[in-house]
C-alpha atoms as a PDB file:
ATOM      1  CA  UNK A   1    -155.643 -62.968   0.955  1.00  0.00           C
ATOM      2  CA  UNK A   2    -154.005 -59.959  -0.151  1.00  0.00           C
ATOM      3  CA  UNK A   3    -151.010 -58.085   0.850  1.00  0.00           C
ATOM      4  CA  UNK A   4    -152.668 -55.512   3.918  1.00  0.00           C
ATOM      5  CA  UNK A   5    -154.929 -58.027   5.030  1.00  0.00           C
ATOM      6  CA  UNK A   6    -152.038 -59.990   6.125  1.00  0.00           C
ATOM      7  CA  UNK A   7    -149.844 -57.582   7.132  1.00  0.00           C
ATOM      8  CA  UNK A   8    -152.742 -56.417   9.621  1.00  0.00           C
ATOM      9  CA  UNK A   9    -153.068 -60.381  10.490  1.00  0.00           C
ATOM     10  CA  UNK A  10    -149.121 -59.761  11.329  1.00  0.00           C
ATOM     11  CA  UNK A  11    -149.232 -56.651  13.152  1.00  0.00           C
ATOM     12  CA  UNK A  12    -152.107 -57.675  15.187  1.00  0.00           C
ATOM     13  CA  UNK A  13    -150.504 -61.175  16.483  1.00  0.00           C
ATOM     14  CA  UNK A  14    -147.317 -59.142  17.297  1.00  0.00           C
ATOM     15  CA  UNK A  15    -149.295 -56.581  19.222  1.00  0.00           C
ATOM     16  CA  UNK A  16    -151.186 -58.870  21.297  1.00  0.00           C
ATOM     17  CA  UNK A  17    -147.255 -61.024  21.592  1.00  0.00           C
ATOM     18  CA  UNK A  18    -146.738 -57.419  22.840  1.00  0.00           C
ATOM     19  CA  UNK A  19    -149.119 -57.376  25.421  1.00  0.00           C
ATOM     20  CA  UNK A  20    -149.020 -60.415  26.770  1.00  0.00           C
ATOM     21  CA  UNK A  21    -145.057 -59.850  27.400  1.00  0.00           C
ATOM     22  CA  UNK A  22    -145.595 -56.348  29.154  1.00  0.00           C
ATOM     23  CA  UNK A  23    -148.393 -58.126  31.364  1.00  0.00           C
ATOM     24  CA  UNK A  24    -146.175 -60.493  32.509  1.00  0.00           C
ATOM     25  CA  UNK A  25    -143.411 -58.549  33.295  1.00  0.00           C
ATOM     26  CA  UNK A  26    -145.578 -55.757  35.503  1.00  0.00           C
ATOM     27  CA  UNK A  27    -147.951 -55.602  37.847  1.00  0.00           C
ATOM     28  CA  UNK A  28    -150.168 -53.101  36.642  1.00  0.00           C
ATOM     29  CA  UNK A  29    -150.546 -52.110  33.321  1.00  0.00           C
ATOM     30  CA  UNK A  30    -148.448 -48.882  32.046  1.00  0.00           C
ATOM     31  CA  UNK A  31    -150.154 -46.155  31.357  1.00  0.00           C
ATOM     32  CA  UNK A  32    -148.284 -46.295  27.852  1.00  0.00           C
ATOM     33  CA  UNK A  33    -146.059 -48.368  25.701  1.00  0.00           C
ATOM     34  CA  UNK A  34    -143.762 -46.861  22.972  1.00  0.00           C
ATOM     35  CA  UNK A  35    -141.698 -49.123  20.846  1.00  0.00           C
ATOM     36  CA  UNK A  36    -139.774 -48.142  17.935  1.00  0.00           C
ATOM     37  CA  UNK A  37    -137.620 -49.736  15.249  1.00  0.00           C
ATOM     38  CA  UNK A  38    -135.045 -47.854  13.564  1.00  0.00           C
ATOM     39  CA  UNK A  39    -131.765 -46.040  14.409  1.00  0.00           C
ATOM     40  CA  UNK A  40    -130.398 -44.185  18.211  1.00  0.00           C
ATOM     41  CA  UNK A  41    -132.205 -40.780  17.217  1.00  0.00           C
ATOM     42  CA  UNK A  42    -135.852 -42.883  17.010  1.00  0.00           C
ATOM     43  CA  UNK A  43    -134.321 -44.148  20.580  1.00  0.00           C
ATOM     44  CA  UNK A  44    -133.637 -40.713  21.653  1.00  0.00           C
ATOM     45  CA  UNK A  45    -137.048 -39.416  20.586  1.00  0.00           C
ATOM     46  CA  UNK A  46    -138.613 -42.092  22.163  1.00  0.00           C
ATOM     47  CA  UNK A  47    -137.276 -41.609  25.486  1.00  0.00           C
ATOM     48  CA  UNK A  48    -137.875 -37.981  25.364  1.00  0.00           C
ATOM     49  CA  UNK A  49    -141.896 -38.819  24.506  1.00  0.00           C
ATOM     50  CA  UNK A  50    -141.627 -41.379  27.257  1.00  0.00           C
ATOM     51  CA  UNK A  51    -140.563 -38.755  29.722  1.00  0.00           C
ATOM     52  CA  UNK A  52    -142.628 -36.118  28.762  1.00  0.00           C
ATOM     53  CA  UNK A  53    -145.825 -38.336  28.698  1.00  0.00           C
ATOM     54  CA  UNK A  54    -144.944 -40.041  32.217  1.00  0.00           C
ATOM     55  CA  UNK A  55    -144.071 -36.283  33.772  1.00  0.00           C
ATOM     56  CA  UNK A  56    -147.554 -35.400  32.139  1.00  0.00           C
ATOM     57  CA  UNK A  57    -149.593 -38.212  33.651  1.00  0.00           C
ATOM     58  CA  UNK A  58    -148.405 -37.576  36.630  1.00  0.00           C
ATOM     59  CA  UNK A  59    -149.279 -34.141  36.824  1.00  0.00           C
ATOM     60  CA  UNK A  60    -152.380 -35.119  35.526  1.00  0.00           C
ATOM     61  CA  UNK A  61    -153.131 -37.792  38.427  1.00  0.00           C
ATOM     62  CA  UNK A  62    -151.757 -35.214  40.770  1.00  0.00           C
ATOM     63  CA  UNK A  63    -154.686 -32.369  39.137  1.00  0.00           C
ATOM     64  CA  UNK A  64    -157.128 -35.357  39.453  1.00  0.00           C
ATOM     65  CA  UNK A  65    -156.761 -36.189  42.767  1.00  0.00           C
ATOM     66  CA  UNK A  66    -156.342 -32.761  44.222  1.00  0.00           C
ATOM     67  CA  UNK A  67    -159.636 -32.213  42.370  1.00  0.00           C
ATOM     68  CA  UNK A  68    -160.955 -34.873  43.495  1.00  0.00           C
ATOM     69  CA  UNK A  69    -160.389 -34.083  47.191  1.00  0.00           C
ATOM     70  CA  UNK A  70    -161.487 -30.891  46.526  1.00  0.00           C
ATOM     71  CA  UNK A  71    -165.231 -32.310  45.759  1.00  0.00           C
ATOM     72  CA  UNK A  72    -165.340 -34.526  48.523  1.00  0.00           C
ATOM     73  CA  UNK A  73    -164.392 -31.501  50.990  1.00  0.00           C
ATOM     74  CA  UNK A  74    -167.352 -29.528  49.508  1.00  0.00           C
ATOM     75  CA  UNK A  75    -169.633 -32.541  49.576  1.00  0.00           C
ATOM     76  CA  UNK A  76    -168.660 -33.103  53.426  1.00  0.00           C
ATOM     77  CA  UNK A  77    -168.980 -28.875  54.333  1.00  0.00           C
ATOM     78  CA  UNK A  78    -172.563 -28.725  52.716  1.00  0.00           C
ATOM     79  CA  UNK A  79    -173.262 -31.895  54.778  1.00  0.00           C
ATOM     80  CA  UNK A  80    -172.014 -30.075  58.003  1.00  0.00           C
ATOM     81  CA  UNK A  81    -173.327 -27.220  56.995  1.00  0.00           C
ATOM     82  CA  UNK A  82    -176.904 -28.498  56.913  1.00  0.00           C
ATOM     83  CA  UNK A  83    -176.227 -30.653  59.505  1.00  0.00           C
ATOM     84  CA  UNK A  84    -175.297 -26.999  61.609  1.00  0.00           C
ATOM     85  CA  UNK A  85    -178.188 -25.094  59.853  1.00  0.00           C
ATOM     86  CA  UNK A  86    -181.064 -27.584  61.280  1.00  0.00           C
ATOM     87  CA  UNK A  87    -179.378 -27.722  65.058  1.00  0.00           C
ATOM     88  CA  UNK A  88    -179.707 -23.488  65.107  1.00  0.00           C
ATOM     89  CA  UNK A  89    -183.139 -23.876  63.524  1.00  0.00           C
ATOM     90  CA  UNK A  90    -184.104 -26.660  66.391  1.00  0.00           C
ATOM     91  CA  UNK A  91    -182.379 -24.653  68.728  1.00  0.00           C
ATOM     92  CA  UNK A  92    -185.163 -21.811  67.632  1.00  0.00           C
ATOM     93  CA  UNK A  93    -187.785 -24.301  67.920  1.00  0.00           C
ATOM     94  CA  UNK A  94    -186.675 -24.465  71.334  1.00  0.00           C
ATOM     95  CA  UNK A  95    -187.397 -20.716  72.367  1.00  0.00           C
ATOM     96  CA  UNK A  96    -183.457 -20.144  71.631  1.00  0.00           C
ATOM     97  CA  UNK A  97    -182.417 -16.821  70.392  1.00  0.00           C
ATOM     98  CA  UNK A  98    -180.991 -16.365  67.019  1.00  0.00           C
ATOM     99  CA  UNK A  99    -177.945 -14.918  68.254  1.00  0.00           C
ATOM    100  CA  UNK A 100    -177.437 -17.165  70.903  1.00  0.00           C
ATOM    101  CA  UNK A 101    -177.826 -20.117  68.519  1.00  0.00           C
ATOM    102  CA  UNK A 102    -175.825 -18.405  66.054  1.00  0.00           C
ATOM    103  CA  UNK A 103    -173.265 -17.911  68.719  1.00  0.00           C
ATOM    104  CA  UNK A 104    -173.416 -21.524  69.892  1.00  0.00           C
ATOM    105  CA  UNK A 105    -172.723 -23.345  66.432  1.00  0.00           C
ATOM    106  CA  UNK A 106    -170.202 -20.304  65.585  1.00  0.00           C
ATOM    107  CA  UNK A 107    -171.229 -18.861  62.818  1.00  0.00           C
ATOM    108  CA  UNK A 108    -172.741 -15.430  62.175  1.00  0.00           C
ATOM    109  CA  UNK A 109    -176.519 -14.338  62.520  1.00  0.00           C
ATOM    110  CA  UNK A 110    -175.704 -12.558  58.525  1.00  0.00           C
ATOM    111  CA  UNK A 111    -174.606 -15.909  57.565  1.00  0.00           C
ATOM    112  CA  UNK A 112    -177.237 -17.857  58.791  1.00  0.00           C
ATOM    113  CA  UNK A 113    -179.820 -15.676  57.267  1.00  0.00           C
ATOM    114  CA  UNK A 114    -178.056 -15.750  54.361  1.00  0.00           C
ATOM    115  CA  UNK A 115    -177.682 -19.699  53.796  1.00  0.00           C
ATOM    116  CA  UNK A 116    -181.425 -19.428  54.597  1.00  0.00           C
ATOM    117  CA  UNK A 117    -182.476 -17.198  51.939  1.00  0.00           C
ATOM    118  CA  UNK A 118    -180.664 -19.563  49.168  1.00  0.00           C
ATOM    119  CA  UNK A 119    -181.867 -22.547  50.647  1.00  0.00           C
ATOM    120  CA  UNK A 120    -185.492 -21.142  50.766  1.00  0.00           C
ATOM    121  CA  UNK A 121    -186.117 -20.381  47.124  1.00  0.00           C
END
């Protein structure tokens, strides 16, 4: 076996030492894991990556779930929207003036034409 090969061997078993160590001692797995070897300005640089990568997920999560709350709101207003858009077209069905049906579920009679020309083509 030559020299890499076993120095990979190495590096793997002390990785997965690693891992095994940082399961045990959290919860949940970080989101990241930085160890160096060396002298107090490695240590330095490593906390300042630390911070800057922890500040950065968090935004991130932050963007992600704002976003994410953003598509479910969307998801629920088209549903109510529909849901609004068939009750003023029963409401027609039922001899019910546009305007008065408009009027009833709130919206505008320029809106509800509208929302029926996209949904029509």
């Amino acid at each position: 076996m030559n020299n890499n090969t076993q120095e990979s061997k190495v590096q793997l078993e002390y990785i997965n030492k690693c891992t095994e160590i940082v399961k045990e001692k959290y919860e949940k797995e970080p989101a990241f894991y930085i160890q160096n070897a060396g002298c107090q300005m490695n240590s330095l640089q490593t906390e300042t990556v630390a911070g800057i990568t922890v500040q950065d997920y968090e935004n991130w999560k932050d963007y992600e779930d704002r976003e994410q709350q953003k598509r479910m709101q969307k998801l629920e207003d088209n549903e109510a929207t529909k849901t609004v858009m068939a009750k003023i077209a029963q409401l027609l069905d039922m001899g019910i003036t546009l305007e008065s049906a408009c009027e009833f579920a709130r919206i505008s009679v320029d809106d509800y034409k509208e929302y029926q020309k996209r949904n029509t083509k």
